[in-house]
C-alpha atoms as a PDB file:
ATOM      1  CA  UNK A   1      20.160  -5.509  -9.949  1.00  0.00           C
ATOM      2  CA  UNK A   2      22.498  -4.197  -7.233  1.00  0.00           C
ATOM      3  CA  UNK A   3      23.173  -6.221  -4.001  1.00  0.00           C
ATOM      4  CA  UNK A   4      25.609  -4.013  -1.746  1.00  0.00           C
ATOM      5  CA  UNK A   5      26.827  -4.030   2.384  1.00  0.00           C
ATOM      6  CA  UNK A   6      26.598  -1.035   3.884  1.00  0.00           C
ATOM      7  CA  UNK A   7      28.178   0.074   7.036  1.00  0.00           C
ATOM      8  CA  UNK A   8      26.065   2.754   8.891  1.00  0.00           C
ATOM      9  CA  UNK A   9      27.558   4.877  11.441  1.00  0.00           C
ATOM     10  CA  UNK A  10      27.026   7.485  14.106  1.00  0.00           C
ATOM     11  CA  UNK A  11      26.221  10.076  11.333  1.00  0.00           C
ATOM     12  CA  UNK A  12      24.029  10.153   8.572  1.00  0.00           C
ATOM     13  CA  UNK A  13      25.165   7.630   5.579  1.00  0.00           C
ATOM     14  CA  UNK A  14      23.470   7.150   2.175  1.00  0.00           C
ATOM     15  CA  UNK A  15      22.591   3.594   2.586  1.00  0.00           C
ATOM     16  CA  UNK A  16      20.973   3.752  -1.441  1.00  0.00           C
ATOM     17  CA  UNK A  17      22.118   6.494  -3.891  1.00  0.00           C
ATOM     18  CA  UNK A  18      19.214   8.435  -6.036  1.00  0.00           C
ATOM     19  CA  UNK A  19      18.139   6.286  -8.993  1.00  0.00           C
ATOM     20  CA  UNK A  20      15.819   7.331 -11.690  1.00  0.00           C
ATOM     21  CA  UNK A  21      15.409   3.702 -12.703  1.00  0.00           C
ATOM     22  CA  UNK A  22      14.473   2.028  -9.149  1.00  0.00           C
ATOM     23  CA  UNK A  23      11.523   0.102  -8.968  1.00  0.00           C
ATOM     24  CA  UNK A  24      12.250  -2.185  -5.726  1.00  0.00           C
ATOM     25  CA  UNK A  25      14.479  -1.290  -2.749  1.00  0.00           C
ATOM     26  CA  UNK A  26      15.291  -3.673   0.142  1.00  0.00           C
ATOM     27  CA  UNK A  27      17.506  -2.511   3.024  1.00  0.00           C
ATOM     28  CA  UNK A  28      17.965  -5.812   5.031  1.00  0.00           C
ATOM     29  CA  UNK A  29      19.568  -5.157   8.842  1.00  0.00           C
ATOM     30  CA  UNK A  30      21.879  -7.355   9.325  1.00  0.00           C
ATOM     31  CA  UNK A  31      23.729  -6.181  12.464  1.00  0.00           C
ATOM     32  CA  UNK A  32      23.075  -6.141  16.195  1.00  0.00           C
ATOM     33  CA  UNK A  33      22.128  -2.484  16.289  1.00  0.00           C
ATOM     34  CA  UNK A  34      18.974  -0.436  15.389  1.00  0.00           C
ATOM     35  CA  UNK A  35      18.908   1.289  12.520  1.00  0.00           C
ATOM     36  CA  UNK A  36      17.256   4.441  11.964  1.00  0.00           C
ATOM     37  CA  UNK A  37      16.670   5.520   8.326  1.00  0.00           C
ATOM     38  CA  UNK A  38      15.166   8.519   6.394  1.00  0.00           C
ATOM     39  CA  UNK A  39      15.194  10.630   3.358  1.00  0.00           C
ATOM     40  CA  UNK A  40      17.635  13.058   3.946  1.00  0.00           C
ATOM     41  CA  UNK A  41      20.913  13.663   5.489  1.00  0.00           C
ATOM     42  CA  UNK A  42      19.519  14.908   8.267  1.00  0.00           C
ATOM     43  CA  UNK A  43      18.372  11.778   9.644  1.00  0.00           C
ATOM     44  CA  UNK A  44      18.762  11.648  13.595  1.00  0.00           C
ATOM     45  CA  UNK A  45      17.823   8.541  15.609  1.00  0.00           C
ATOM     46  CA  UNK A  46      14.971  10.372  17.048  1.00  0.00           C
ATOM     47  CA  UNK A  47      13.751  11.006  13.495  1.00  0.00           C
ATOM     48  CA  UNK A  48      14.544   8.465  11.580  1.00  0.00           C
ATOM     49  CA  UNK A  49      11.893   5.430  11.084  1.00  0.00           C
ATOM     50  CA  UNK A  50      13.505   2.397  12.977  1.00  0.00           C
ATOM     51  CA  UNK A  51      14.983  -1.057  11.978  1.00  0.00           C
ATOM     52  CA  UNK A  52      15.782  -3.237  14.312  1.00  0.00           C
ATOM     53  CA  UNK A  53      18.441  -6.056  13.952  1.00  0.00           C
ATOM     54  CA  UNK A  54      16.760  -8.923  12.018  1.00  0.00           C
ATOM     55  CA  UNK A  55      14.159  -6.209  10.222  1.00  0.00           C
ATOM     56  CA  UNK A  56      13.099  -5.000   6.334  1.00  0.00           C
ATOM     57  CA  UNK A  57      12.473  -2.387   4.981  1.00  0.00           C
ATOM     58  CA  UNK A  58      11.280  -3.319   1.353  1.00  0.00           C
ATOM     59  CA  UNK A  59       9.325  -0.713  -1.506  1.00  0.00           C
ATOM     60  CA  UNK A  60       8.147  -1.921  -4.281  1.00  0.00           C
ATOM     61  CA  UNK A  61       6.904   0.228  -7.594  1.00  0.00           C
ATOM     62  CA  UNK A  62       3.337  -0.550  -8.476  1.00  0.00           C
ATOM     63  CA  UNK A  63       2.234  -0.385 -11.534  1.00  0.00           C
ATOM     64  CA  UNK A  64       0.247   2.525 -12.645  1.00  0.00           C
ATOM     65  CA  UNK A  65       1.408   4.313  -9.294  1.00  0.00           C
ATOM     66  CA  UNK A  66       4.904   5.200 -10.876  1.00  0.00           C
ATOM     67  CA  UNK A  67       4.833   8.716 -10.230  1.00  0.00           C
ATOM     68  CA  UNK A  68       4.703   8.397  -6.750  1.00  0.00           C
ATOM     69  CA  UNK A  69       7.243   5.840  -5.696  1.00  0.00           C
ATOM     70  CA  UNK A  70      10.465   7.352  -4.126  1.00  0.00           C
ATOM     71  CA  UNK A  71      13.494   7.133  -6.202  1.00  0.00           C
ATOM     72  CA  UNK A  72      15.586   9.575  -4.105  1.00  0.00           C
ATOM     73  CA  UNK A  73      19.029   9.075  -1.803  1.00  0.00           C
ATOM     74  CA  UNK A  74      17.909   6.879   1.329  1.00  0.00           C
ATOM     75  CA  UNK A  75      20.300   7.941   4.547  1.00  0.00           C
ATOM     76  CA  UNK A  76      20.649   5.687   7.832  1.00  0.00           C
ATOM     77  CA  UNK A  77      22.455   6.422  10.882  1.00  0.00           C
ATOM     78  CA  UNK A  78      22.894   4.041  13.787  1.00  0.00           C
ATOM     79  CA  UNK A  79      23.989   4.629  17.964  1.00  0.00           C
ATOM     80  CA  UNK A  80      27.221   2.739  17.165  1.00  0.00           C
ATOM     81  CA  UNK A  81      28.157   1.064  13.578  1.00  0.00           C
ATOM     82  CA  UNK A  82      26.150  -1.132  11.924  1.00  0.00           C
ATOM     83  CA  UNK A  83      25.846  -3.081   8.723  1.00  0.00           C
ATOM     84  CA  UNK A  84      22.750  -3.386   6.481  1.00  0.00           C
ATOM     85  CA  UNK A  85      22.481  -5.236   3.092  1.00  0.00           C
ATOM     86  CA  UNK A  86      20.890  -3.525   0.394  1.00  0.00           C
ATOM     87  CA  UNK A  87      19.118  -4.665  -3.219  1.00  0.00           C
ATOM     88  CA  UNK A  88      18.265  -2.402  -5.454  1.00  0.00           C
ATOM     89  CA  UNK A  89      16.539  -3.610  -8.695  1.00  0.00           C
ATOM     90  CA  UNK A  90      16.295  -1.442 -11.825  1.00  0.00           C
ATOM     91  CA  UNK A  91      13.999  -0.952 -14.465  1.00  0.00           C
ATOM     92  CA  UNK A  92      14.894  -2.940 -17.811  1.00  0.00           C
ATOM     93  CA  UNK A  93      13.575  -1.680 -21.009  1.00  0.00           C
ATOM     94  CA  UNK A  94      13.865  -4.113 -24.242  1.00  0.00           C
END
């Protein structure tokens, strides 16, 4: 598990890194400014789905389903800076 602050600017800023392992993300925003995030670094804030201040965005891997949940780099990009909080939980194999 991975619990990081991430500040989120006027350009594009990977908010959670590519990870193989990922099977729940949770990008919490924490600031007074929308957030717009997306899968690339090409995220605008015309393109990018929105967050609002006090919104989550949460994904969770479901169980036989593992082939389609999203384990790529997650950009965000804001009209002036903002902060989001982000948890990341891995897989664990005994």
């Amino acid at each position: 598990m991975s619990v990081a602050q991430v500040a989120v600017g006027t350009s594009a800023t990977v908010i959670a890194a590519k990870n193989y392992k990922r099977i729940e993300l949770m990008i919490d925003n924490t600031s007074g400014s929308t957030v717009y995030i997306g899968d690339s670094n090409s995220v605008t804030t015309s393109s990018g789905v929105r967050l609002l201040n006090g919104e989550r965005f949460q994904v969770s891997y479901q169980g036989d389903l593992h082939q389609f949940f999203y384990r790529g780099d997650i950009y965000g990009i804001s009209d002036s800076t903002a902060n989001v909080r982000v948890l990341e939980l891995d897989e664990v194999r005994a």
